[in-house]
N, C-alpha and C. Protein backbone atom coordinates (compact mmCIF):
# COMPACT_ATOMS: atom_id res chain seq x y z
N UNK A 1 0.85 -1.18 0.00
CA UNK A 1 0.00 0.00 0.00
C UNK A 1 0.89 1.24 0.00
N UNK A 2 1.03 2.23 -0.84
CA UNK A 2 1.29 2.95 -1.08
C UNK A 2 1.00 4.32 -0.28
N UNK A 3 1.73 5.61 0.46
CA UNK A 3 1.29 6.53 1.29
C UNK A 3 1.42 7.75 0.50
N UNK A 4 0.68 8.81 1.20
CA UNK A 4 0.96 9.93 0.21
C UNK A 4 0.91 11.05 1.58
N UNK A 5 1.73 12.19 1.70
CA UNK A 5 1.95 13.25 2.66
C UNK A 5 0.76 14.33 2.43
N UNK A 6 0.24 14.72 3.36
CA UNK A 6 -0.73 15.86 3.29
C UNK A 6 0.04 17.39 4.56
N UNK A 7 -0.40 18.09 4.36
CA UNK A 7 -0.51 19.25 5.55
C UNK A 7 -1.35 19.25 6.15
N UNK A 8 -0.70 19.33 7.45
CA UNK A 8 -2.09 19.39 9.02
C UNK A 8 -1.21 20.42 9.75
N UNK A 9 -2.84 21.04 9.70
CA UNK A 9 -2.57 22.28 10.65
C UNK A 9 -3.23 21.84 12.21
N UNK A 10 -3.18 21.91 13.27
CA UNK A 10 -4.08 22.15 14.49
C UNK A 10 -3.87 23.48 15.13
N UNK A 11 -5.10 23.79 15.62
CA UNK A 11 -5.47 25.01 16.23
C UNK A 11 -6.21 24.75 17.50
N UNK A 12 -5.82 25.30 18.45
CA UNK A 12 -6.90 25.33 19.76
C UNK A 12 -8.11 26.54 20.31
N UNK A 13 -8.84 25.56 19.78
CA UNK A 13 -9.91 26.48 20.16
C UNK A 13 -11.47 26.34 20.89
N UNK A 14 -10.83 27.31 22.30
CA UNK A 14 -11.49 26.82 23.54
C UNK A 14 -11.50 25.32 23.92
N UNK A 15 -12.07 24.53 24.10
CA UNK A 15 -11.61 23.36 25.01
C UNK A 15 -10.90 22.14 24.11
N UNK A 16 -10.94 22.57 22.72
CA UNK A 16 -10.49 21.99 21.50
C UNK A 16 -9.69 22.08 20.45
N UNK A 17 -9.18 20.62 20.19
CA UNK A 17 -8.46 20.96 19.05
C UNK A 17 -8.53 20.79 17.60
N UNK A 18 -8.43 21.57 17.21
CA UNK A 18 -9.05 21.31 16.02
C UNK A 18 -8.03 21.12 14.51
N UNK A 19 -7.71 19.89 13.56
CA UNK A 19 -7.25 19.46 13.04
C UNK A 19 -7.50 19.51 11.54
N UNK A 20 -6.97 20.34 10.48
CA UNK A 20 -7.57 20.82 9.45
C UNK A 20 -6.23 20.03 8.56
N UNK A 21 -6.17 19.06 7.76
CA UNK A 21 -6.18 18.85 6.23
C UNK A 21 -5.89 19.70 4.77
N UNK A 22 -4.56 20.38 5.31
CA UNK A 22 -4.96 22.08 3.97
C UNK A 22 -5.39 21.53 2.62
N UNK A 23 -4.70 20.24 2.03
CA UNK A 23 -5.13 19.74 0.66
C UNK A 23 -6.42 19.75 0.59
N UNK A 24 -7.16 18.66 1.46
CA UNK A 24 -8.30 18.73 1.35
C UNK A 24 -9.37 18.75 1.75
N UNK A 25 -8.90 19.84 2.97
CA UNK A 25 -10.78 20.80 3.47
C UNK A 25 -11.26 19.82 4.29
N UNK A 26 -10.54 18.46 4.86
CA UNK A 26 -10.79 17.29 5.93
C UNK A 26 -10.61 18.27 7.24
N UNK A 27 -11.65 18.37 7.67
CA UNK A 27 -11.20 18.75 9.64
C UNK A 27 -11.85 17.37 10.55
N UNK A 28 -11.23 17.77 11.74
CA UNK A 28 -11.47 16.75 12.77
C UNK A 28 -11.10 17.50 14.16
N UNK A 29 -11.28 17.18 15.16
CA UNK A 29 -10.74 17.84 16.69
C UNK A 29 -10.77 16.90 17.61
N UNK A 30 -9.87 17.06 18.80
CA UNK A 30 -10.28 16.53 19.81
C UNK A 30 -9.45 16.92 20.95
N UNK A 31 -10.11 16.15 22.28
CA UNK A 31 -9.39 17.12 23.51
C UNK A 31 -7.80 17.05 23.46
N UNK A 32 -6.95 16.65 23.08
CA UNK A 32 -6.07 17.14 23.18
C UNK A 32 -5.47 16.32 21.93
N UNK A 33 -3.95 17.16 21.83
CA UNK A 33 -3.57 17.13 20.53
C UNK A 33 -3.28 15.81 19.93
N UNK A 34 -2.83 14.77 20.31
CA UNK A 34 -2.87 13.81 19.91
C UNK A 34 -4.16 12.87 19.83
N UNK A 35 -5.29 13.20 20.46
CA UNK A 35 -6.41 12.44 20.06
C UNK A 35 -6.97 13.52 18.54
N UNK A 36 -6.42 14.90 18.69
CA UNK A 36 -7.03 15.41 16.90
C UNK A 36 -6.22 14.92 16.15
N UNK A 37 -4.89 14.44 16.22
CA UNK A 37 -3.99 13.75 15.10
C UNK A 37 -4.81 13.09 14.49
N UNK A 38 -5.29 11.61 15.89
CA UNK A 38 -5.48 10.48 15.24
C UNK A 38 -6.84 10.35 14.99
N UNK A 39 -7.45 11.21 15.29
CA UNK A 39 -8.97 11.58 14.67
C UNK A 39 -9.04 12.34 13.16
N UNK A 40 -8.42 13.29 12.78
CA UNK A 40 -7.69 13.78 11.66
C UNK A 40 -7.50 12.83 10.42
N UNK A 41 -6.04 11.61 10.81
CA UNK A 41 -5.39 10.90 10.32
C UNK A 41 -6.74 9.56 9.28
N UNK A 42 -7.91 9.21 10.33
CA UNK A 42 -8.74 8.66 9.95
C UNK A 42 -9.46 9.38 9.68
N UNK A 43 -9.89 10.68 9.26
CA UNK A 43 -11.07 11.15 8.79
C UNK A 43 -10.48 11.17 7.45
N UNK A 44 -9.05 11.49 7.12
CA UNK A 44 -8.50 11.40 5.86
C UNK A 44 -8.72 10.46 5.08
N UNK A 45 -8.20 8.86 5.73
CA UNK A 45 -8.53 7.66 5.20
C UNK A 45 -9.45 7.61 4.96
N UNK A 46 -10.33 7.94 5.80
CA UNK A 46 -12.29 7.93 4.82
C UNK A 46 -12.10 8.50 4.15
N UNK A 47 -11.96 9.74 3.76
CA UNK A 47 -12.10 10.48 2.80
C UNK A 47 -11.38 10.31 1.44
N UNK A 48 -10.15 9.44 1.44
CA UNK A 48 -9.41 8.91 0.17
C UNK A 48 -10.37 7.71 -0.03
N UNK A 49 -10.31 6.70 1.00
CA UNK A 49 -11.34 5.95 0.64
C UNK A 49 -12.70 6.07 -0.10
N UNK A 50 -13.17 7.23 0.49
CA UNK A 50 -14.56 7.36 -0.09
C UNK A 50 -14.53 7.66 -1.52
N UNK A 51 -13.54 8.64 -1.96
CA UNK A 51 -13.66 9.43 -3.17
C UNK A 51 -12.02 8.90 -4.26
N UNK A 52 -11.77 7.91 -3.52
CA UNK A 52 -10.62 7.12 -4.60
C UNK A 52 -8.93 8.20 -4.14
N UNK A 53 -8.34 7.72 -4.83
CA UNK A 53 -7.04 8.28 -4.36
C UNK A 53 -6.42 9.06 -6.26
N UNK A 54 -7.55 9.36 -6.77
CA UNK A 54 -6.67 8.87 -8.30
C UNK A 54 -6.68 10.25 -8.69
N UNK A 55 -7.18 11.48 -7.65
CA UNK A 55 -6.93 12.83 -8.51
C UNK A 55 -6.87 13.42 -7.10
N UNK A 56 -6.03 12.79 -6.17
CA UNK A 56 -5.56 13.47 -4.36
C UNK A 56 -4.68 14.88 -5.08
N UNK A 57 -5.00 15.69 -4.37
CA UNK A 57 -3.72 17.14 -4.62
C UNK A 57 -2.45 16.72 -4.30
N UNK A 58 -1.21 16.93 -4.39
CA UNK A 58 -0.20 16.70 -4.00
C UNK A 58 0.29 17.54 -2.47
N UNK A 59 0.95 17.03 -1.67
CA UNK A 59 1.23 18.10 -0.58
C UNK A 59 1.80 18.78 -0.71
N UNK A 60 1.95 19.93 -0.03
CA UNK A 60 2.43 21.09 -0.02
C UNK A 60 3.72 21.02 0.33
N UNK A 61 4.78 21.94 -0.34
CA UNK A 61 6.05 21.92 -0.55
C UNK A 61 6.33 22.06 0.70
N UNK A 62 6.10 23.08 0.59
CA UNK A 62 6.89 23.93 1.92
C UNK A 62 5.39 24.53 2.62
N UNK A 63 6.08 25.28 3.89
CA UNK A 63 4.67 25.81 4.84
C UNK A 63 5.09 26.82 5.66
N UNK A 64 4.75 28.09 5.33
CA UNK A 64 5.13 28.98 6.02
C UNK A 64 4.30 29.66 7.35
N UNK A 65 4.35 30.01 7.65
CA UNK A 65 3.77 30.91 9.01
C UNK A 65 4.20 32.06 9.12
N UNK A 66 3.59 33.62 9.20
CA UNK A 66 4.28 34.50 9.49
C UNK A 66 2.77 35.66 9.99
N UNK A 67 3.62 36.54 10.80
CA UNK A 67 2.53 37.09 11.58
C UNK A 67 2.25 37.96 10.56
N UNK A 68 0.76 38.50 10.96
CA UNK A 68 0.14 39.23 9.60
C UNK A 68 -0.44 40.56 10.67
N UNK A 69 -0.22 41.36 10.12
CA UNK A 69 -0.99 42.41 10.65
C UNK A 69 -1.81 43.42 9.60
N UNK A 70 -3.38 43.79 10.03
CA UNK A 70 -4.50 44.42 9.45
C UNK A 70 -4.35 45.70 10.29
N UNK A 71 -5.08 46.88 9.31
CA UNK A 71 -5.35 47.63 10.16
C UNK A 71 -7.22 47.39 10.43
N UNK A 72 -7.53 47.41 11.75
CA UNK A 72 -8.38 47.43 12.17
C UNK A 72 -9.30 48.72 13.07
N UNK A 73 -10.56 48.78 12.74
CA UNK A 73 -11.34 49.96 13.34
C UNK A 73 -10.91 50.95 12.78
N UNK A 74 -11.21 51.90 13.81
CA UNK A 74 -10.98 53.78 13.30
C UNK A 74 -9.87 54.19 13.94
């Protein structure tokens, strides 16, 4: 069986974590970070499963992070 790399982001928010899929729009959460991995990890497998593996996006090269600032209000 053959594997293929995706990007996972997690975020905490309020009592949760929440586990987002950037390729493909898969989220999942849970109380702490390693139960959203592996909640994540299988929502993926359904989701290749469900819809075939034969046109998956490729993962993302690289992944940056950088602080962003808006101006906000008056």
């Amino acid at each position: 069986m053959k594997s293929k790399r995706f990007t996972a982001v997690i975020t905490k928010e309020k009592k949760w974590y929440v586990a987002r899929c950037v390729e493909l729009g898969v989220v999942s959460q849970g109380k702490t970070i390693e139960e959203a991995q592996a909640n994540l990890k299988e929502a993926v497998e359904l989701y290749v499963e469900s819809f075939g593996n034969e046109d998956l996006p490729e993962g993302a090269a690289e992944v940056l992070f950088y602080p962003l600032e808006v101006a906000v209000g008056g």
